[in-house]
PDB file of N, CA and C in Angstrom:
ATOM      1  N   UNK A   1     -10.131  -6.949   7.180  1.00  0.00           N
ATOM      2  CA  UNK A   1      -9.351  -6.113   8.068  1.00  0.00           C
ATOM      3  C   UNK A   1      -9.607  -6.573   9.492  1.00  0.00           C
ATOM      4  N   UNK A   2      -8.432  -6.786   9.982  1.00  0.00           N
ATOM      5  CA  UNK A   2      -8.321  -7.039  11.663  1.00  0.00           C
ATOM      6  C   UNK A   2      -9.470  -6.142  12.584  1.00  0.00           C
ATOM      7  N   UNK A   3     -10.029  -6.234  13.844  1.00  0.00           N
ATOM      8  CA  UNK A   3     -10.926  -5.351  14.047  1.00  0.00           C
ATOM      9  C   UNK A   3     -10.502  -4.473  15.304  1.00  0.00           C
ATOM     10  N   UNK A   4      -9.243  -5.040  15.482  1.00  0.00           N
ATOM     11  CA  UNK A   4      -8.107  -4.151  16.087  1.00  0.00           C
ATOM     12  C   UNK A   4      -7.902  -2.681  15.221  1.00  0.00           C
ATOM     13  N   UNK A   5      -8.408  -2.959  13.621  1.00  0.00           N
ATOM     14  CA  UNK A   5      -7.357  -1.863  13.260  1.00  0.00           C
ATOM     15  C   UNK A   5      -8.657  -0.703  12.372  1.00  0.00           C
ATOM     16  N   UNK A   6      -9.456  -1.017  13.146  1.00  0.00           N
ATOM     17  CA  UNK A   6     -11.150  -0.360  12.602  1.00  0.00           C
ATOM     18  C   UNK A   6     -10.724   0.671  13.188  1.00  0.00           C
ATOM     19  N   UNK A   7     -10.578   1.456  14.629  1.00  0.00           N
ATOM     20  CA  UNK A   7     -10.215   2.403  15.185  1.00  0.00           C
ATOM     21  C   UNK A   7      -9.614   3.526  14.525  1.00  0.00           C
ATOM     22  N   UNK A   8      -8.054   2.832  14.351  1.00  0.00           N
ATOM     23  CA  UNK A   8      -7.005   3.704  13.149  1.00  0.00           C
ATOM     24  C   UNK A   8      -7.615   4.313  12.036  1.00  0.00           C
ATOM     25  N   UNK A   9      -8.416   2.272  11.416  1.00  0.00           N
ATOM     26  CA  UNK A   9      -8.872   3.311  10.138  1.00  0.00           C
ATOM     27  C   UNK A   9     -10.200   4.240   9.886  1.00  0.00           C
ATOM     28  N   UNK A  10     -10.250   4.198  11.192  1.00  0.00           N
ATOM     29  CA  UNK A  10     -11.737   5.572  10.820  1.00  0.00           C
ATOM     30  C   UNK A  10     -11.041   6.461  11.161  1.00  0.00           C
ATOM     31  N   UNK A  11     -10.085   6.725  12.238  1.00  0.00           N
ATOM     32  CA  UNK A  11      -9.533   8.275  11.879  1.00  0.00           C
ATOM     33  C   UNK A  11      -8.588   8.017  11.474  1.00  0.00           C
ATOM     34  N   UNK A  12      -8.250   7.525  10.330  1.00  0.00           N
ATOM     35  CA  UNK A  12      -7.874   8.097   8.578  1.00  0.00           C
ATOM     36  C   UNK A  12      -8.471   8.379   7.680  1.00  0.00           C
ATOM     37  N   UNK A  13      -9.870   7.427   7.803  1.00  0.00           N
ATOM     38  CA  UNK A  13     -10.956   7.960   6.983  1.00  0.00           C
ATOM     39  C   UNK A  13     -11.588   9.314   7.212  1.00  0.00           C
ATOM     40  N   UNK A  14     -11.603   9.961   8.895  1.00  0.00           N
ATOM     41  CA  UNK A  14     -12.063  11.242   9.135  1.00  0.00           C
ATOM     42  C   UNK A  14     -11.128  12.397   8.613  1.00  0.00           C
ATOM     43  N   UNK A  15      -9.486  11.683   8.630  1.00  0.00           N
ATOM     44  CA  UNK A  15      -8.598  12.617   8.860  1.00  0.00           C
ATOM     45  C   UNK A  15      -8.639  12.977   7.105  1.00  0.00           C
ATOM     46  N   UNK A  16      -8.661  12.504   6.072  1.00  0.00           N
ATOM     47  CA  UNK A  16      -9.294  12.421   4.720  1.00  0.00           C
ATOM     48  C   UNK A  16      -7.381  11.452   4.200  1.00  0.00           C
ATOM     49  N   UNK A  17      -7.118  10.934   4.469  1.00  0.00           N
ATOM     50  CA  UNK A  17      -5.637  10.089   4.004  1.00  0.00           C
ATOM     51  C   UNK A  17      -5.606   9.083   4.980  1.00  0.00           C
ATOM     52  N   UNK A  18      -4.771   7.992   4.161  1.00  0.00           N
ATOM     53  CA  UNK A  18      -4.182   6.366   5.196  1.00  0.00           C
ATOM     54  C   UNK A  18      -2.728   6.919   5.097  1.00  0.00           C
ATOM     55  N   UNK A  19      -1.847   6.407   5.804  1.00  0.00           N
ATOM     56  CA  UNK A  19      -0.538   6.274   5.763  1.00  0.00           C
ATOM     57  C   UNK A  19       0.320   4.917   5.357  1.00  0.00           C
ATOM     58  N   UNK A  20       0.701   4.399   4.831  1.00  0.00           N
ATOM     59  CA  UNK A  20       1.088   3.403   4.698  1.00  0.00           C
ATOM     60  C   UNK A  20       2.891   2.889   3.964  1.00  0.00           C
ATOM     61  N   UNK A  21       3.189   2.075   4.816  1.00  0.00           N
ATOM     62  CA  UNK A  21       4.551   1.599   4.635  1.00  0.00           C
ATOM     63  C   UNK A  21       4.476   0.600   3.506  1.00  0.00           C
ATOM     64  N   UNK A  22       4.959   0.922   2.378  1.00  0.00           N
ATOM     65  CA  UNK A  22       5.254  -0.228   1.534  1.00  0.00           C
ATOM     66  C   UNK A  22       6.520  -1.148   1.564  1.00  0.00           C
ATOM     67  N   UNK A  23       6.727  -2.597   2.039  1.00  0.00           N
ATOM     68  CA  UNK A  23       7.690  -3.111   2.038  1.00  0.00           C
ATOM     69  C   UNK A  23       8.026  -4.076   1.172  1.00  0.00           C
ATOM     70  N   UNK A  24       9.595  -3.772   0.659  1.00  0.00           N
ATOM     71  CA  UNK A  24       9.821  -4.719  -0.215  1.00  0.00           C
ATOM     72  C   UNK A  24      11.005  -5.912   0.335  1.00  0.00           C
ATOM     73  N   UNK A  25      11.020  -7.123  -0.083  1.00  0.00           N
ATOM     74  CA  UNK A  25      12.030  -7.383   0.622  1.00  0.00           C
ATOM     75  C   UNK A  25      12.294  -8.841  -0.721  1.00  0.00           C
ATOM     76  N   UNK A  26      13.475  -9.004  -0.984  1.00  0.00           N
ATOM     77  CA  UNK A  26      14.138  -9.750  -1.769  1.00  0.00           C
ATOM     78  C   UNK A  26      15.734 -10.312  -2.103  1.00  0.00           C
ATOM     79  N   UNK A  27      15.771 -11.066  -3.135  1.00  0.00           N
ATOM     80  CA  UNK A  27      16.923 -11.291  -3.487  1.00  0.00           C
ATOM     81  C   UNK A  27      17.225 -11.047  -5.154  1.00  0.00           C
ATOM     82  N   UNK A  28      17.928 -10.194  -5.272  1.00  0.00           N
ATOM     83  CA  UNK A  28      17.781 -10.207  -6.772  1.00  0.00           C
ATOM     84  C   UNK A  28      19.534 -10.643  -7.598  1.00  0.00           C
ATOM     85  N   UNK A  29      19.315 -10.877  -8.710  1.00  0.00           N
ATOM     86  CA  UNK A  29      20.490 -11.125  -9.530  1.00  0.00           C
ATOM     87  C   UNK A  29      20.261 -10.367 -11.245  1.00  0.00           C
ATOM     88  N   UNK A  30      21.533 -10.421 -11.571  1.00  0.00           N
ATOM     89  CA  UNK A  30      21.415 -10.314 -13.338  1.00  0.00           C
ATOM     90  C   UNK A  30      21.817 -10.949 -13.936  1.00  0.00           C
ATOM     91  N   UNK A  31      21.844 -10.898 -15.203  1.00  0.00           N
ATOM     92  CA  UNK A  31      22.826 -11.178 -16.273  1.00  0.00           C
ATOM     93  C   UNK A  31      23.019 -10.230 -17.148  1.00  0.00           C
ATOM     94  N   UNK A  32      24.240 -10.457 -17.808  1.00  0.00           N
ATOM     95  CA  UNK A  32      25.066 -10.124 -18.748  1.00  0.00           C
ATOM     96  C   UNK A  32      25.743 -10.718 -19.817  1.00  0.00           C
ATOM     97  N   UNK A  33      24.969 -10.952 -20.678  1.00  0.00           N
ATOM     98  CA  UNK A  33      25.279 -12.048 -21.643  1.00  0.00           C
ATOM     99  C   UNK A  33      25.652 -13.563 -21.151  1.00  0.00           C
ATOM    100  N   UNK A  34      26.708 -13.731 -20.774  1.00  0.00           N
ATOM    101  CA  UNK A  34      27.224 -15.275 -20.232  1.00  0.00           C
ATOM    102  C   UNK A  34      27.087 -14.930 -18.917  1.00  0.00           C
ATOM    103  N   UNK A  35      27.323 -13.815 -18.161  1.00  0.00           N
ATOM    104  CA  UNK A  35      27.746 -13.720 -17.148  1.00  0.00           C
ATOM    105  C   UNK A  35      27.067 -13.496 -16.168  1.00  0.00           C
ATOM    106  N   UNK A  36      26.565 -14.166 -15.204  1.00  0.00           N
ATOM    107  CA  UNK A  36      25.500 -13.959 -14.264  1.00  0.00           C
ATOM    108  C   UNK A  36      25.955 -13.766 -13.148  1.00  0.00           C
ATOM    109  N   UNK A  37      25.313 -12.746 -12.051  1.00  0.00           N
ATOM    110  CA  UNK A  37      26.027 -12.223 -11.181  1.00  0.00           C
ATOM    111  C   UNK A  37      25.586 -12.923  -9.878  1.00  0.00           C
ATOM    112  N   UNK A  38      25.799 -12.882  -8.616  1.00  0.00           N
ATOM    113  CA  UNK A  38      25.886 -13.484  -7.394  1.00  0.00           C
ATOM    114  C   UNK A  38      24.429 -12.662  -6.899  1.00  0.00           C
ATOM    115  N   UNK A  39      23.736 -13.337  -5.701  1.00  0.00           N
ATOM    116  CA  UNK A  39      22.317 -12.762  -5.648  1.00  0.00           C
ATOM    117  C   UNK A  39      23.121 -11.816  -4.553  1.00  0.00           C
ATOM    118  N   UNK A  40      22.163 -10.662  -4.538  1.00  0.00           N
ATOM    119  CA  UNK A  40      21.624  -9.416  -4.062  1.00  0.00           C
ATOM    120  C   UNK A  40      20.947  -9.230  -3.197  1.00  0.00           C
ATOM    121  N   UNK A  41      20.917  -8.677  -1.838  1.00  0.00           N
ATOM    122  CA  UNK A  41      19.863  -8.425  -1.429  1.00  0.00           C
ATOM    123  C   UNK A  41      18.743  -7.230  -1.197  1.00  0.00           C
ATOM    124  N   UNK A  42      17.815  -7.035  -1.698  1.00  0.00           N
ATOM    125  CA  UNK A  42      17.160  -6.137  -1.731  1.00  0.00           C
ATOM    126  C   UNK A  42      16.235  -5.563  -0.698  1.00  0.00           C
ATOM    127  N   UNK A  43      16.466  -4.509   0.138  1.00  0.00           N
ATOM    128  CA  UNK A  43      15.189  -3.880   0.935  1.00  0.00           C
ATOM    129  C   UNK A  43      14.882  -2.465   0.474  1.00  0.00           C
ATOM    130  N   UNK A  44      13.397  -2.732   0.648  1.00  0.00           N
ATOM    131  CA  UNK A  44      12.927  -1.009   0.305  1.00  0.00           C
ATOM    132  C   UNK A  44      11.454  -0.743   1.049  1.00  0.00           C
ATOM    133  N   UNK A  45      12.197   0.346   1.544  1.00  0.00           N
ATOM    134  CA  UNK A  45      10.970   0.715   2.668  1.00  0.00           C
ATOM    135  C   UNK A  45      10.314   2.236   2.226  1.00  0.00           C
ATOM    136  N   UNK A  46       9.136   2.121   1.428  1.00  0.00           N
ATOM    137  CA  UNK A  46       8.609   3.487   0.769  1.00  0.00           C
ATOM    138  C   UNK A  46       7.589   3.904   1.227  1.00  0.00           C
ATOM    139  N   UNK A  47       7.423   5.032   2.279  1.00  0.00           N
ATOM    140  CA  UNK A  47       6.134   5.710   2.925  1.00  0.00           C
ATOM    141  C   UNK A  47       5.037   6.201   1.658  1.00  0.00           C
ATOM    142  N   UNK A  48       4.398   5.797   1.849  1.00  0.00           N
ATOM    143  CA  UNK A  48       3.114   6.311   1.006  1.00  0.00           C
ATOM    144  C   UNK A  48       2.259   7.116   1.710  1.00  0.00           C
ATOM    145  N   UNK A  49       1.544   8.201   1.061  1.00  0.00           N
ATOM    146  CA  UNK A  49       0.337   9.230   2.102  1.00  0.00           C
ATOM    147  C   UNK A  49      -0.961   9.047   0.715  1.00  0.00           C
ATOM    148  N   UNK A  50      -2.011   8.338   1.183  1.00  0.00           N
ATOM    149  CA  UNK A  50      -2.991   7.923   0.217  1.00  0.00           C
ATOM    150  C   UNK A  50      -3.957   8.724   0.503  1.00  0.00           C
ATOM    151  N   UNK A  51      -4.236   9.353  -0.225  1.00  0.00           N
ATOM    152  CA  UNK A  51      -5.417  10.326   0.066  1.00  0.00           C
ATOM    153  C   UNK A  51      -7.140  10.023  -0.488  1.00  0.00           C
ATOM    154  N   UNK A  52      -8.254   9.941   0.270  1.00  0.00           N
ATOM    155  CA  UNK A  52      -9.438   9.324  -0.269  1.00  0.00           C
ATOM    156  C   UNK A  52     -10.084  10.351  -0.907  1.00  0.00           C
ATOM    157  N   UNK A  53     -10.684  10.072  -2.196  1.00  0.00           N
ATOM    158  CA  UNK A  53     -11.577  10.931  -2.581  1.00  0.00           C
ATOM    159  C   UNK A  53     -12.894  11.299  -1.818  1.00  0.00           C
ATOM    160  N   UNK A  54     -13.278  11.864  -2.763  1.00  0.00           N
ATOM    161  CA  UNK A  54     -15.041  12.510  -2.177  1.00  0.00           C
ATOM    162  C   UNK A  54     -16.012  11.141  -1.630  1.00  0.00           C
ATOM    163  N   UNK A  55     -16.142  11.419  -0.995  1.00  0.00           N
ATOM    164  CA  UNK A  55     -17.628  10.383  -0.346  1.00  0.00           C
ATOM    165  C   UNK A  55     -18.347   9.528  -1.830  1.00  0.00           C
ATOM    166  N   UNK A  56     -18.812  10.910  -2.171  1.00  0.00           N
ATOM    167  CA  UNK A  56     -19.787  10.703  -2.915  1.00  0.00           C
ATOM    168  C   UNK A  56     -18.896  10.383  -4.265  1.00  0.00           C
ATOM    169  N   UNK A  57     -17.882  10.412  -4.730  1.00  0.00           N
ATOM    170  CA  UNK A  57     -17.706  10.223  -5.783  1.00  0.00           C
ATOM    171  C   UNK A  57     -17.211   8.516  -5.995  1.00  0.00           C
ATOM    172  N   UNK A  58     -17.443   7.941  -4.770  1.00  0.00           N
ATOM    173  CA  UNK A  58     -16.895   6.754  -4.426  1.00  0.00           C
ATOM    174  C   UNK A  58     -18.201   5.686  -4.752  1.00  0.00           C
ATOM    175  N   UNK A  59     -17.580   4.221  -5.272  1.00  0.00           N
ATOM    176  CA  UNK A  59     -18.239   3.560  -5.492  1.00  0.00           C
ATOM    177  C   UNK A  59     -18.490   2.405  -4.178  1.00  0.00           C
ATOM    178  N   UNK A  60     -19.982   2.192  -3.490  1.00  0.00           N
ATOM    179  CA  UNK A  60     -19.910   1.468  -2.497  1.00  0.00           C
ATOM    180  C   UNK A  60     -20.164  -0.111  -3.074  1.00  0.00           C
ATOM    181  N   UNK A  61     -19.378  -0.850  -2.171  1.00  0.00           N
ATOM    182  CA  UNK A  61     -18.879  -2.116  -2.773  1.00  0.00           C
ATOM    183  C   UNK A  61     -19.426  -3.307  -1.314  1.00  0.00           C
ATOM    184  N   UNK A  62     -19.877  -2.510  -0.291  1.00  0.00           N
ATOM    185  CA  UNK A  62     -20.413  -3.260   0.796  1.00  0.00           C
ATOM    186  C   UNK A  62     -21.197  -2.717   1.593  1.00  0.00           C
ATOM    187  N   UNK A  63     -21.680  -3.311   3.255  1.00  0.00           N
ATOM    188  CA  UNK A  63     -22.545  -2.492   3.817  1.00  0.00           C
ATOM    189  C   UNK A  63     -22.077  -1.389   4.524  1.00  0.00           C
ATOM    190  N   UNK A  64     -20.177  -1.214   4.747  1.00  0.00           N
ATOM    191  CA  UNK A  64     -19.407  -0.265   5.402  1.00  0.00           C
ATOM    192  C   UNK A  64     -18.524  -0.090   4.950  1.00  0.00           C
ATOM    193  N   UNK A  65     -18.270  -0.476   3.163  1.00  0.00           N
ATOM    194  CA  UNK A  65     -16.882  -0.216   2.415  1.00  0.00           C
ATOM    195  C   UNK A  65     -17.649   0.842   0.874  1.00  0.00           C
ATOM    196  N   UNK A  66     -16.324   1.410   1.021  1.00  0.00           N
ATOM    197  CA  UNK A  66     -16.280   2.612  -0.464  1.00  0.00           C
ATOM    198  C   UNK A  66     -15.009   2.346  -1.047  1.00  0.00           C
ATOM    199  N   UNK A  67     -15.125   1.636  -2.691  1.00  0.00           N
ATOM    200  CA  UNK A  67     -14.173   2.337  -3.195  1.00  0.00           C
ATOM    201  C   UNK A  67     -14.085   3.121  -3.912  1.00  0.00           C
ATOM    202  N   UNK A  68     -12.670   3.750  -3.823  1.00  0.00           N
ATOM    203  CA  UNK A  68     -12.490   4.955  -4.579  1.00  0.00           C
ATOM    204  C   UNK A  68     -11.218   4.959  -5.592  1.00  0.00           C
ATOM    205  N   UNK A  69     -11.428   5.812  -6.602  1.00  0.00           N
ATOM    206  CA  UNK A  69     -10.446   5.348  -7.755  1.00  0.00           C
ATOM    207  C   UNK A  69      -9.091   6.606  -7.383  1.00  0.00           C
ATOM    208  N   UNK A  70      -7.727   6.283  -7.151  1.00  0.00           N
ATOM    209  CA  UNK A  70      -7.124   6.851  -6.971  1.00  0.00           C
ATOM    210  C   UNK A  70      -6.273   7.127  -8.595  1.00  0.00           C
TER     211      UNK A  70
END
């Protein structure tokens, strides 16, 4: 993690949730038996609200990281 973005993520870690933008971005196509269709373009922009478990119920994995099983 950038150390620009240590700030943010301790108050998300205080606030008890991260926020996060999931982005998708593509080209998609099908078929249909013989018939295959012209590509597609796909965007999808899905807000996520991730919420951290208990401190303690978290497994520490470094000298300043926890994970936790969502």
């Amino acid at each position: 993690v950038a150390p620009y973005n240590s700030v943010s993520l301790g108050q998300d870690q205080a606030v008890g949730q991260v926020a996060l933008t999931i982005k998708l971005d593509g080209r998609v196509r099908f078929k249909v038996g013989s018939f295959i269709s012209g590509k597609y373009r796909l965007n999808v922009r899905c807000p996520a609200f991730i919420q951290f478990g208990s401190r303690n119920t978290g497994i520490i994995v470094g000298d300043n990281a926890v994970k936790y099983l969502m």
